[in-house]
PDB file of N, CA and C in Angstrom:
ATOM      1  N   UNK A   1      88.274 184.628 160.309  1.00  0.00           N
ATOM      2  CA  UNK A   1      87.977 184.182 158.971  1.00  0.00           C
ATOM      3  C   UNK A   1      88.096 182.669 158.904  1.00  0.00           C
ATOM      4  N   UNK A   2      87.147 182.190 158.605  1.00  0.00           N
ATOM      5  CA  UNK A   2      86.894 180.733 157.914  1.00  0.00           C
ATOM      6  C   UNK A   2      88.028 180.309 156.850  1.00  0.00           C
ATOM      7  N   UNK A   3      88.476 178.885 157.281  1.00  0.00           N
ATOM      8  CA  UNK A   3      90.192 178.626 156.254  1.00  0.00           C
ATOM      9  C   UNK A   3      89.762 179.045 155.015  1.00  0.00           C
ATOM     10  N   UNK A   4      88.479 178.747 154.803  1.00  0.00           N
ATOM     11  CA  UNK A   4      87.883 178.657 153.041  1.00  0.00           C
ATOM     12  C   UNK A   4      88.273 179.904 152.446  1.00  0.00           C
ATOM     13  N   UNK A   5      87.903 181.019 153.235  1.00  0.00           N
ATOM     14  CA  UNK A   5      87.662 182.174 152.864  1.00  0.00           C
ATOM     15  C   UNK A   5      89.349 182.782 152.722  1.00  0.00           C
ATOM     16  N   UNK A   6      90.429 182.055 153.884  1.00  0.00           N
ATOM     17  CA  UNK A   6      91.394 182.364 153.804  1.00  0.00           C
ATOM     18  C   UNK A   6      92.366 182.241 152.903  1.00  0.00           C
ATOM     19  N   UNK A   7      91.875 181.048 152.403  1.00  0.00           N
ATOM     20  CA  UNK A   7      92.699 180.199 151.293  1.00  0.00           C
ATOM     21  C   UNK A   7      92.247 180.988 149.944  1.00  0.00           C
ATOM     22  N   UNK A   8      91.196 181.390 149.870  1.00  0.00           N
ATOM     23  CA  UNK A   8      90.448 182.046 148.402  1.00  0.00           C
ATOM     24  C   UNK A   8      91.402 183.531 148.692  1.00  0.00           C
ATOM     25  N   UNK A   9      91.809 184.182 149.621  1.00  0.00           N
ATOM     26  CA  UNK A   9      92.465 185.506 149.529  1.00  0.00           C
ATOM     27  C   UNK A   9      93.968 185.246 148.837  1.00  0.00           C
ATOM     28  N   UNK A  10      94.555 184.347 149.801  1.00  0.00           N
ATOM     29  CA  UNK A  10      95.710 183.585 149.853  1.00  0.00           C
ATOM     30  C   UNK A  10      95.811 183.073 148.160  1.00  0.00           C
ATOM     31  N   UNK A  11      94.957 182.215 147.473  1.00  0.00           N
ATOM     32  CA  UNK A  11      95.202 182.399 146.160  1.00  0.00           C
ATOM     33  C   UNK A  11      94.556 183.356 145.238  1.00  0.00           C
ATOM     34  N   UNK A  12      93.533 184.229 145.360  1.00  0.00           N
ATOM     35  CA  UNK A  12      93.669 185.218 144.475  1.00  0.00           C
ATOM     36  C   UNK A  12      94.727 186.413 144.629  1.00  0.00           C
ATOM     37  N   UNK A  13      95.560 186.553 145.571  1.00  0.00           N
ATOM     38  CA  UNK A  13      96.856 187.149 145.767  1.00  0.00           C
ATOM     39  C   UNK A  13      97.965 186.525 144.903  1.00  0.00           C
ATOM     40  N   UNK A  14      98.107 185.356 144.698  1.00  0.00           N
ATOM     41  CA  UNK A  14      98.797 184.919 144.238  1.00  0.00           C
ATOM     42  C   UNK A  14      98.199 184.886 142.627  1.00  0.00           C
ATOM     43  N   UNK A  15      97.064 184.702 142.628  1.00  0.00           N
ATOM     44  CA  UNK A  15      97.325 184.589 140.886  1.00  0.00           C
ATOM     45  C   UNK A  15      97.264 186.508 140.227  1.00  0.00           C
ATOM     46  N   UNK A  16      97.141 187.497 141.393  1.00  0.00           N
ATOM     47  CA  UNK A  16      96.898 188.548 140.888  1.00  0.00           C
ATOM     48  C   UNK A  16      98.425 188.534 140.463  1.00  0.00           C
ATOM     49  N   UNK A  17      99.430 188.147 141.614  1.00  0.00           N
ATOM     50  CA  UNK A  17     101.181 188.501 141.253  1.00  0.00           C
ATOM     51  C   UNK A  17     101.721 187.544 140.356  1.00  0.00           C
ATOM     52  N   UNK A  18     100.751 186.750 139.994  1.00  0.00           N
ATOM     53  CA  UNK A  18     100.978 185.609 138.492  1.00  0.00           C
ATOM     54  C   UNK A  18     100.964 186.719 137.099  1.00  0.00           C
ATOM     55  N   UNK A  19      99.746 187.610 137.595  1.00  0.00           N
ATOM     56  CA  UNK A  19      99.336 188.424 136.197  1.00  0.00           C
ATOM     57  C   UNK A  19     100.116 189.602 135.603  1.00  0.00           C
ATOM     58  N   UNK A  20     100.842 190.228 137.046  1.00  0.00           N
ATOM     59  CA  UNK A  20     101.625 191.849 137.041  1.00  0.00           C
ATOM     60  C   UNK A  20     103.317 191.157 136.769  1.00  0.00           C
ATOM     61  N   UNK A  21     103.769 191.982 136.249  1.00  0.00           N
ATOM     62  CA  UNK A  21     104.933 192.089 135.718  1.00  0.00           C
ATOM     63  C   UNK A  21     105.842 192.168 137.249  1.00  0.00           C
ATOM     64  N   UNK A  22     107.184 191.638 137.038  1.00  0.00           N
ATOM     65  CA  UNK A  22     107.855 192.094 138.122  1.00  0.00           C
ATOM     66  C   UNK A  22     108.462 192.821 138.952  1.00  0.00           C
ATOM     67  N   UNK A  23     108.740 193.328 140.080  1.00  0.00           N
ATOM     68  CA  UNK A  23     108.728 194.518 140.375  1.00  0.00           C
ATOM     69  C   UNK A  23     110.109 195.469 139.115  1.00  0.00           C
ATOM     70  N   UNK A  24     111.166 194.975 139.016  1.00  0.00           N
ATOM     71  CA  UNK A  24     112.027 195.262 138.128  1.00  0.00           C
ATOM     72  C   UNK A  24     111.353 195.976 136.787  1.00  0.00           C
ATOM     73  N   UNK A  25     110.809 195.456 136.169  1.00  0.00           N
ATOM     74  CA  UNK A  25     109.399 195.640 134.738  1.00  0.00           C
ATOM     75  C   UNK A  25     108.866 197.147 135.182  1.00  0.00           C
ATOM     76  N   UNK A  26     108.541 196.967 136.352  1.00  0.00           N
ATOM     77  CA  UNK A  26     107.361 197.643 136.745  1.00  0.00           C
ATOM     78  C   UNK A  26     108.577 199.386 136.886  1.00  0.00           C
ATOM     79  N   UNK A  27     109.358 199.180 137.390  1.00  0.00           N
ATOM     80  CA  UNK A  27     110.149 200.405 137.618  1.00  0.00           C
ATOM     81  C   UNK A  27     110.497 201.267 135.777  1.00  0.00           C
ATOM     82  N   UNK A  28     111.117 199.687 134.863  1.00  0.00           N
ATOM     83  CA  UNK A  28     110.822 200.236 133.624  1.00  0.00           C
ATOM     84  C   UNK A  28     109.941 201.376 133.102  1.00  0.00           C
ATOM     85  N   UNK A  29     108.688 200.072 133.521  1.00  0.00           N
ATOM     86  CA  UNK A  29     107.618 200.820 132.587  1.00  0.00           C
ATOM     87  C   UNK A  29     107.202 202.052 133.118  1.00  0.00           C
ATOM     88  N   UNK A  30     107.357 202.342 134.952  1.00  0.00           N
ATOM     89  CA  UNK A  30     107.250 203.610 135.346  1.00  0.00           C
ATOM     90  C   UNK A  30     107.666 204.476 134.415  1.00  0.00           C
ATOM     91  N   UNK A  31     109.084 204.247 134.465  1.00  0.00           N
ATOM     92  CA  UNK A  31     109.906 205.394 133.701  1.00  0.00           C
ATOM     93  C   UNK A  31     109.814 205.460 132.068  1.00  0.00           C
ATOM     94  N   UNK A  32     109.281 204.672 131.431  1.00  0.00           N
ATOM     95  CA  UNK A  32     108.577 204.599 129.858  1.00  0.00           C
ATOM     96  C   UNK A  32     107.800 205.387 129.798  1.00  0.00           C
ATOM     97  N   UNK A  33     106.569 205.183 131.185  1.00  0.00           N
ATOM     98  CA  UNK A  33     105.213 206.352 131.153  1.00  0.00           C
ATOM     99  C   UNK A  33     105.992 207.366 130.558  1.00  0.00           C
ATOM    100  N   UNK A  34     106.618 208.244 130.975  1.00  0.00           N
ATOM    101  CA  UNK A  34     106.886 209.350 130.902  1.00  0.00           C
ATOM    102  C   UNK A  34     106.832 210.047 129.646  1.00  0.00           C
ATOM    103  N   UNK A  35     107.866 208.769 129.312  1.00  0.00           N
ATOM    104  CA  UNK A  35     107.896 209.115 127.798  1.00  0.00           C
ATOM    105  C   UNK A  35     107.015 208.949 126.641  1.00  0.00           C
ATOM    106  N   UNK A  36     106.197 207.900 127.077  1.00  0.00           N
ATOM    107  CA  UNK A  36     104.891 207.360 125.539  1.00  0.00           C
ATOM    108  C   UNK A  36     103.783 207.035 126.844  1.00  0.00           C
ATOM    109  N   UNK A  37     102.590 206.876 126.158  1.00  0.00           N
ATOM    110  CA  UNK A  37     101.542 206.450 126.597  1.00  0.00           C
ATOM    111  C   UNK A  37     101.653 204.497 126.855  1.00  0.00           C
ATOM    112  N   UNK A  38     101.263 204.377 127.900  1.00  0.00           N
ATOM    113  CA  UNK A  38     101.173 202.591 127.778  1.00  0.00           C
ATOM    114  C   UNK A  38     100.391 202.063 127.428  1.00  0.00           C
ATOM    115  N   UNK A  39     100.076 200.643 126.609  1.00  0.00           N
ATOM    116  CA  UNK A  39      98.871 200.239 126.695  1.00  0.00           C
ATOM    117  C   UNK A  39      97.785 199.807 127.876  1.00  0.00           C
ATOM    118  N   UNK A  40      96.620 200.283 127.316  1.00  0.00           N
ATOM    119  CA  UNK A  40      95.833 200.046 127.888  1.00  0.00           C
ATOM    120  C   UNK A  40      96.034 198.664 128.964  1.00  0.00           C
ATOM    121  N   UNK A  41      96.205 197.301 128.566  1.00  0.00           N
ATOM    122  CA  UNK A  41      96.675 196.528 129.171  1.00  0.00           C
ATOM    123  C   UNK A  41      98.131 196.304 129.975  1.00  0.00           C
ATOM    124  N   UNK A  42      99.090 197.162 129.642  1.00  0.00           N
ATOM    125  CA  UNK A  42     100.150 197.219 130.512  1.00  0.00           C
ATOM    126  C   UNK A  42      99.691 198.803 131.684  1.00  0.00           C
ATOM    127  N   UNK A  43      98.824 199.268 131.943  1.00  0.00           N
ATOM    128  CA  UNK A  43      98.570 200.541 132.533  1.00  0.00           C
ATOM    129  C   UNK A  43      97.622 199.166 133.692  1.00  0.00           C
ATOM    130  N   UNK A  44      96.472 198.650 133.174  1.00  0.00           N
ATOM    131  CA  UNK A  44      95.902 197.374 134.486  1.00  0.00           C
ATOM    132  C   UNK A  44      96.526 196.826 134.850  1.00  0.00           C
ATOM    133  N   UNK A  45      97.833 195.897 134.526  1.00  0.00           N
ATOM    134  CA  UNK A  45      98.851 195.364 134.815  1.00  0.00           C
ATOM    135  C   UNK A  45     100.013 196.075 136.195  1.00  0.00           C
ATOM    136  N   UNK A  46     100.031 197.449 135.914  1.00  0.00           N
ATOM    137  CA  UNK A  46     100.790 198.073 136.765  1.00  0.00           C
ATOM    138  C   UNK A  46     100.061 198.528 137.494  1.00  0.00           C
ATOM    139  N   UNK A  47      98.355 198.722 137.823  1.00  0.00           N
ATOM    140  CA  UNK A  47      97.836 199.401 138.761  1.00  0.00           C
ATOM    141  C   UNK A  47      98.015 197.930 139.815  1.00  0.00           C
ATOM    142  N   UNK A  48      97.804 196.686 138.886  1.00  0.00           N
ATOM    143  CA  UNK A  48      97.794 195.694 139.854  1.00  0.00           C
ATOM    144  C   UNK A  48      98.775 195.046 140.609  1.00  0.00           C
ATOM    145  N   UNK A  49      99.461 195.771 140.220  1.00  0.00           N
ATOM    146  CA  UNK A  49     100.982 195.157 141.140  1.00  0.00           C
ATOM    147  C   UNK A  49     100.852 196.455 141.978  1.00  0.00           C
ATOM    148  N   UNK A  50     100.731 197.512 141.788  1.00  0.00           N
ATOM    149  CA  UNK A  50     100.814 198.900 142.671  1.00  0.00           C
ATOM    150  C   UNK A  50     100.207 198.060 143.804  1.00  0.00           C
ATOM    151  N   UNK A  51      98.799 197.356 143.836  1.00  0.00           N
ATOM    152  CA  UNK A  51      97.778 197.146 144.777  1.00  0.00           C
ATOM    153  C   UNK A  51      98.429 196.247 145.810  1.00  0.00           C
ATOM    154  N   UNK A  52      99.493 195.509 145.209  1.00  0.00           N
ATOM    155  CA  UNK A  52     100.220 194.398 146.295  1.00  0.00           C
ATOM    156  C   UNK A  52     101.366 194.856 146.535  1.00  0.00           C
ATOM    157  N   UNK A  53     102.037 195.854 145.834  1.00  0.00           N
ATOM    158  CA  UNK A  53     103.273 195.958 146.115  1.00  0.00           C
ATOM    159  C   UNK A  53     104.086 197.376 146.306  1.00  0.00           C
ATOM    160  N   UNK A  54     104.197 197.589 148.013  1.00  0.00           N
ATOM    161  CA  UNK A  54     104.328 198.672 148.543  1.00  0.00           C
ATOM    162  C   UNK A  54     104.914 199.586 148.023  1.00  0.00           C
ATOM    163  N   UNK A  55     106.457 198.576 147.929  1.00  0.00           N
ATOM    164  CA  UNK A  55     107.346 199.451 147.420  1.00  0.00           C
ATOM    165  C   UNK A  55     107.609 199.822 146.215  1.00  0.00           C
ATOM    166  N   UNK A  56     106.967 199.379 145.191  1.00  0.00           N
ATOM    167  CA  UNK A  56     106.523 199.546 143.958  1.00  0.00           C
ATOM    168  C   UNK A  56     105.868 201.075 144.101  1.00  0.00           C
ATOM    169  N   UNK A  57     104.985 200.976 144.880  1.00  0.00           N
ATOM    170  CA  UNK A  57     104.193 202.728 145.041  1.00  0.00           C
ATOM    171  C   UNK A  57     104.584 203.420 145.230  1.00  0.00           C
ATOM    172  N   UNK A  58     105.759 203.256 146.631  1.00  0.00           N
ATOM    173  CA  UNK A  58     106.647 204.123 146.987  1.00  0.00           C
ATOM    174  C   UNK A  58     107.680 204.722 145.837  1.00  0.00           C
ATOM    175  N   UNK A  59     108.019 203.828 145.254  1.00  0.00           N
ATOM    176  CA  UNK A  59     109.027 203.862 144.099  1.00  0.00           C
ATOM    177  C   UNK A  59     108.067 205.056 143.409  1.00  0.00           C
ATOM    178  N   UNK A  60     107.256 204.404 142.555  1.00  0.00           N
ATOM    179  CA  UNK A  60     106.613 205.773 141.629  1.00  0.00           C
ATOM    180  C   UNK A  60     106.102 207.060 142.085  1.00  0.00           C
ATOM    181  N   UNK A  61     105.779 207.246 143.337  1.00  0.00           N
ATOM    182  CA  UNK A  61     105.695 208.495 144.539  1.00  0.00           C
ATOM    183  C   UNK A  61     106.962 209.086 144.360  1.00  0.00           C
ATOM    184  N   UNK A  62     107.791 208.483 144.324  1.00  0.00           N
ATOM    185  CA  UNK A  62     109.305 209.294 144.513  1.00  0.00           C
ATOM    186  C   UNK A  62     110.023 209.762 142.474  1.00  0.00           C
ATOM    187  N   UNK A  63     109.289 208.439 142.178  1.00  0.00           N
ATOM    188  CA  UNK A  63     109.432 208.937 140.268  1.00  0.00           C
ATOM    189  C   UNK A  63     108.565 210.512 140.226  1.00  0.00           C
ATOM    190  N   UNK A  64     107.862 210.592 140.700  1.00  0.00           N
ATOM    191  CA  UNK A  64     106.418 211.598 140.244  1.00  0.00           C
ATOM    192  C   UNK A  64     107.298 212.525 141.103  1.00  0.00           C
ATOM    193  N   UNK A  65     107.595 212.997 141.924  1.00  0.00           N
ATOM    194  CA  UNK A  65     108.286 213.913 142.855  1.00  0.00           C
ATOM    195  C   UNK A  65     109.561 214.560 142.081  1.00  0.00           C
ATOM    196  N   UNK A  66     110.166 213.160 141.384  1.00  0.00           N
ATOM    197  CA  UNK A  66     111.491 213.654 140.780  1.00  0.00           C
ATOM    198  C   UNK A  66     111.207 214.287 139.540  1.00  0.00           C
ATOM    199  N   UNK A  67     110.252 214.284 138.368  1.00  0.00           N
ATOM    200  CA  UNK A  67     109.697 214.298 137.459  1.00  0.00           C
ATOM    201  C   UNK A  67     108.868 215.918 137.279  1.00  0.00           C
ATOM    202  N   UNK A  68     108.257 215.959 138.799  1.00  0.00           N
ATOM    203  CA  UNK A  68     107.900 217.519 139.094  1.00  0.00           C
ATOM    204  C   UNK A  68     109.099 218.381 139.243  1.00  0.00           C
ATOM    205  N   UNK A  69     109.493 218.126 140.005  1.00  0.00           N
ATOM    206  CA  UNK A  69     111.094 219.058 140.540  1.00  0.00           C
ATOM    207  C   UNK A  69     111.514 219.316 138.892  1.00  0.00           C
ATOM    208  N   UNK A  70     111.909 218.367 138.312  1.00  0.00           N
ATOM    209  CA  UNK A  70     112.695 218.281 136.916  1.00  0.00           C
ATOM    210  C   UNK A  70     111.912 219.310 135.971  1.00  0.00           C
ATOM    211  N   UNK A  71     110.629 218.732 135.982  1.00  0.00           N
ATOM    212  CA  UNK A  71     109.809 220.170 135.084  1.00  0.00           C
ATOM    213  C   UNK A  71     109.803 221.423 136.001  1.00  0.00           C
ATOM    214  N   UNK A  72     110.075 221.529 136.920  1.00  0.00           N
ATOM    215  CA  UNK A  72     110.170 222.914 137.428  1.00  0.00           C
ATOM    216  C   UNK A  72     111.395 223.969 136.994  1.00  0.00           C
ATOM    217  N   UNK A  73     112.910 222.822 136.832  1.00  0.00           N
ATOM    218  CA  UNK A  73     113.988 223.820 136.968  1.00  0.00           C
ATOM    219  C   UNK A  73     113.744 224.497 135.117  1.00  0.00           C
ATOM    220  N   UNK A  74     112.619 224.426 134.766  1.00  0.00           N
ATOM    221  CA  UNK A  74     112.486 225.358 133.633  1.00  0.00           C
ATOM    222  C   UNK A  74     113.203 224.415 131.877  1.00  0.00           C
ATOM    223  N   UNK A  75     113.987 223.436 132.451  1.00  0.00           N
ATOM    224  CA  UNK A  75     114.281 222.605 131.137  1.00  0.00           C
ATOM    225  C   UNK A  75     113.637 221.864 130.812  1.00  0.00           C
ATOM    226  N   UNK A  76     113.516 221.257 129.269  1.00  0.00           N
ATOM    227  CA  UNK A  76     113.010 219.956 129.304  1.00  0.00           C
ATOM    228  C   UNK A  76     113.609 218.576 129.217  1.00  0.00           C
ATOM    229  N   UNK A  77     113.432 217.601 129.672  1.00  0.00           N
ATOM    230  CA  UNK A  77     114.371 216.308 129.758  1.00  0.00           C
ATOM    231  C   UNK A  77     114.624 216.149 128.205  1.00  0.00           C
ATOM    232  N   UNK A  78     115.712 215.452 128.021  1.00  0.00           N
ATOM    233  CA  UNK A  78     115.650 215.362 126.245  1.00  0.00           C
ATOM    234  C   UNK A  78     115.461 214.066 126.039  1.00  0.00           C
ATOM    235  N   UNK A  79     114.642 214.102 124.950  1.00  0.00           N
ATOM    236  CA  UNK A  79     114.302 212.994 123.890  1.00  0.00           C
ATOM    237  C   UNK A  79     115.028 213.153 123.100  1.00  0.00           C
ATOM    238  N   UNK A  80     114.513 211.508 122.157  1.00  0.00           N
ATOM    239  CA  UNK A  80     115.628 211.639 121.449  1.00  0.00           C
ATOM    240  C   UNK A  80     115.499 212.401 119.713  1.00  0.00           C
ATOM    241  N   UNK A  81     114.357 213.219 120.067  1.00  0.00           N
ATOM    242  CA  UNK A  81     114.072 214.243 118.652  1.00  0.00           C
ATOM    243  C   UNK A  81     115.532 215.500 118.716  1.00  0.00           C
ATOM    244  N   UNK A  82     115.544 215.502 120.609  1.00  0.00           N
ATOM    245  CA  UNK A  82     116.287 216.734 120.841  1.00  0.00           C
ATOM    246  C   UNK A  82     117.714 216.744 121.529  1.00  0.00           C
ATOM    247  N   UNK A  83     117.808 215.391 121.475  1.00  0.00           N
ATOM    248  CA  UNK A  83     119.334 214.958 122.127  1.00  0.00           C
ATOM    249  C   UNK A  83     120.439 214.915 120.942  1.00  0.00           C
ATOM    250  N   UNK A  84     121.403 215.555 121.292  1.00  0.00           N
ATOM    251  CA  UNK A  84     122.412 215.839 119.934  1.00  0.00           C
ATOM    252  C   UNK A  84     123.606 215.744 120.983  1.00  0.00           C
ATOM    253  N   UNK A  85     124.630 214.775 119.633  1.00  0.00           N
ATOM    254  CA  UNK A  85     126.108 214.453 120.617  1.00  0.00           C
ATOM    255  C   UNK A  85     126.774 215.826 119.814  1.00  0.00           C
ATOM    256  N   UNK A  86     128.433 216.286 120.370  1.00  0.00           N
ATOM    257  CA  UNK A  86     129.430 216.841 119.972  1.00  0.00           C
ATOM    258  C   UNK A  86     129.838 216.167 119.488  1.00  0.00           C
ATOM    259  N   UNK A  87     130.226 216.236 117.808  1.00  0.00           N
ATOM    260  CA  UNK A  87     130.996 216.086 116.921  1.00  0.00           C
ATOM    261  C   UNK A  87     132.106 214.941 117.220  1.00  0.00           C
ATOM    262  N   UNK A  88     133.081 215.402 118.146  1.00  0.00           N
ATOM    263  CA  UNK A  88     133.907 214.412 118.597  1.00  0.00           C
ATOM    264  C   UNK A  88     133.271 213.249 119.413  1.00  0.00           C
ATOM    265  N   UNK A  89     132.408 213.146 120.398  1.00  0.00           N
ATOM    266  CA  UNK A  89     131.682 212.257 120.570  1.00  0.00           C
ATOM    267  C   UNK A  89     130.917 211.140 119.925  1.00  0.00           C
ATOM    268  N   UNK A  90     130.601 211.714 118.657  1.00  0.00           N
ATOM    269  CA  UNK A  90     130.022 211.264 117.785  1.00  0.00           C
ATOM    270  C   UNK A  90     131.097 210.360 116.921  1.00  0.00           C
ATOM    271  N   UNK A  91     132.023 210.526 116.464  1.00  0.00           N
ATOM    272  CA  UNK A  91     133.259 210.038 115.626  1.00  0.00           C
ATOM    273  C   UNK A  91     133.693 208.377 116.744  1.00  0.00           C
ATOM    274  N   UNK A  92     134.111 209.208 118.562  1.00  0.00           N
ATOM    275  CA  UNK A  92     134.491 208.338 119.402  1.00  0.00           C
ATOM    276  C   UNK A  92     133.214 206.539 119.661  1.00  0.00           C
ATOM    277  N   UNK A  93     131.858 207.144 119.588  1.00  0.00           N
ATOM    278  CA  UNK A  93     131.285 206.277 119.295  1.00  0.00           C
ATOM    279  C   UNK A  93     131.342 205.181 118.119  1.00  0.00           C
ATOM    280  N   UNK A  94     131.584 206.047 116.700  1.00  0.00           N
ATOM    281  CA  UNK A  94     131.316 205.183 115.478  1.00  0.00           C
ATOM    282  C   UNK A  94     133.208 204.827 114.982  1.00  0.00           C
ATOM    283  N   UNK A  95     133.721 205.127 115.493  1.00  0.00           N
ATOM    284  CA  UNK A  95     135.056 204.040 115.714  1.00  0.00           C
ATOM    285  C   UNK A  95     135.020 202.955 116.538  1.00  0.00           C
ATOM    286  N   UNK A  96     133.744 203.255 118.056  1.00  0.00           N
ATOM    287  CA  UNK A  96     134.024 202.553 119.249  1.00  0.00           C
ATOM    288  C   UNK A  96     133.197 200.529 118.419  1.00  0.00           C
ATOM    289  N   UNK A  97     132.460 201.396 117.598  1.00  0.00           N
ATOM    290  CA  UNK A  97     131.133 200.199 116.756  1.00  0.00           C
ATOM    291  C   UNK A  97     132.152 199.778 115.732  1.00  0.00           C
ATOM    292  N   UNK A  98     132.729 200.115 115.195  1.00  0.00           N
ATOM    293  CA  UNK A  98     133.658 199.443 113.887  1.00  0.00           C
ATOM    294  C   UNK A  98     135.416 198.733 114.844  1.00  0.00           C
ATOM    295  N   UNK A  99     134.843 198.614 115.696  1.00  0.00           N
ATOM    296  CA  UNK A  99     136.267 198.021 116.603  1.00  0.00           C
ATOM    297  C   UNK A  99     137.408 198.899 116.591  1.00  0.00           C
ATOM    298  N   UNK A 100     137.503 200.263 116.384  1.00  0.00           N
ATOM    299  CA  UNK A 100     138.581 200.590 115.997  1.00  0.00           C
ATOM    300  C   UNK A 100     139.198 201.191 117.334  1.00  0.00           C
ATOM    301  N   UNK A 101     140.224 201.615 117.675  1.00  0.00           N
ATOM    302  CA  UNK A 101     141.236 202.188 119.051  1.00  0.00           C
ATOM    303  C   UNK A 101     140.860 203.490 119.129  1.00  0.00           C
ATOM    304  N   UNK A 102     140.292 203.946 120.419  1.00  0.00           N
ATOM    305  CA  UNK A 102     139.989 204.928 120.914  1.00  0.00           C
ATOM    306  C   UNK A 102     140.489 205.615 121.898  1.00  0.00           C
ATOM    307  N   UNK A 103     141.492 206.787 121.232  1.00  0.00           N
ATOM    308  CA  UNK A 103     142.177 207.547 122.312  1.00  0.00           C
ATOM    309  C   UNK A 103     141.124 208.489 123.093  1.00  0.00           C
ATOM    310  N   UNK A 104     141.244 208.236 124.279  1.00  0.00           N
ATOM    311  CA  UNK A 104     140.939 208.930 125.272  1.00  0.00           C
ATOM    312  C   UNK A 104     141.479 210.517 125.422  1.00  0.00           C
TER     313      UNK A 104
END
C-alpha cells in the first residue's frame, strides 16, 4: 500500500474512534439494550466501535449468552415495575437517606 492510502486508513480509524463512545459507555449501553430500545443514533455509534473494537464484541457475545441462559432458567430479570424491597429493608434505606443510625 501506497503511504497515501495508508495514512487515509490510519486516519479514518481514528476519526471513526473520535465518533464511538468509549469502550466503558459501550458496556453500559450494552446492558441498557436490554432494557429500552436505543436511539437510533446511539445503536450506529455502537455498531461502530463493535467494528474496531474486539473486545467490545467479545464482551456483548458473552452479554447475549448470559441474557439467553437467564431467560431460560424460566424467571424474569426484574425491572423496576416488578422489583419490591421487604418492609424492613425499605425503613433501613429511608433512615440510611435522612442520616439517621442503622442497626445492623
Amino acid at each position: 500500500m501506497s503511504g497515501l492510502v495508508k495514512w487515509l486508513k490510519w486516519r479514518g480509524v481514528v476519526l471513526l474512534a473520535a465518533l464511538t463512545p468509549p469502550c466503558r459507555q459501550i458496556a453500559q449501553l450494552a446492558s441498557r439494550a436490554y432494557e429500552r430500545p436505543l436511539s437510533p443514533w446511539t445503536r450506529f455509534r455502537l455498531r461502530m466501535h463493535l467494528r474496531i473494537c474486539a473486545a467490545c464484541e467479545r464482551y456483548l457475545r458473552q452479554l447475549e449468552i448470559l441474557h439467553q441462559a437467564a431467560g431460560s432458567m424460566g424467571e424474569k430479570p426484574p425491572t423496576a415495575a416488578n422489583a419490591r424491597l421487604a418492609a424492613d429493608a425499605k425503613d433501613r434505606l429511608k433512615r440510611r437517606l435522612r442520616c439517621e443510625r442503622v442497626d445492623s
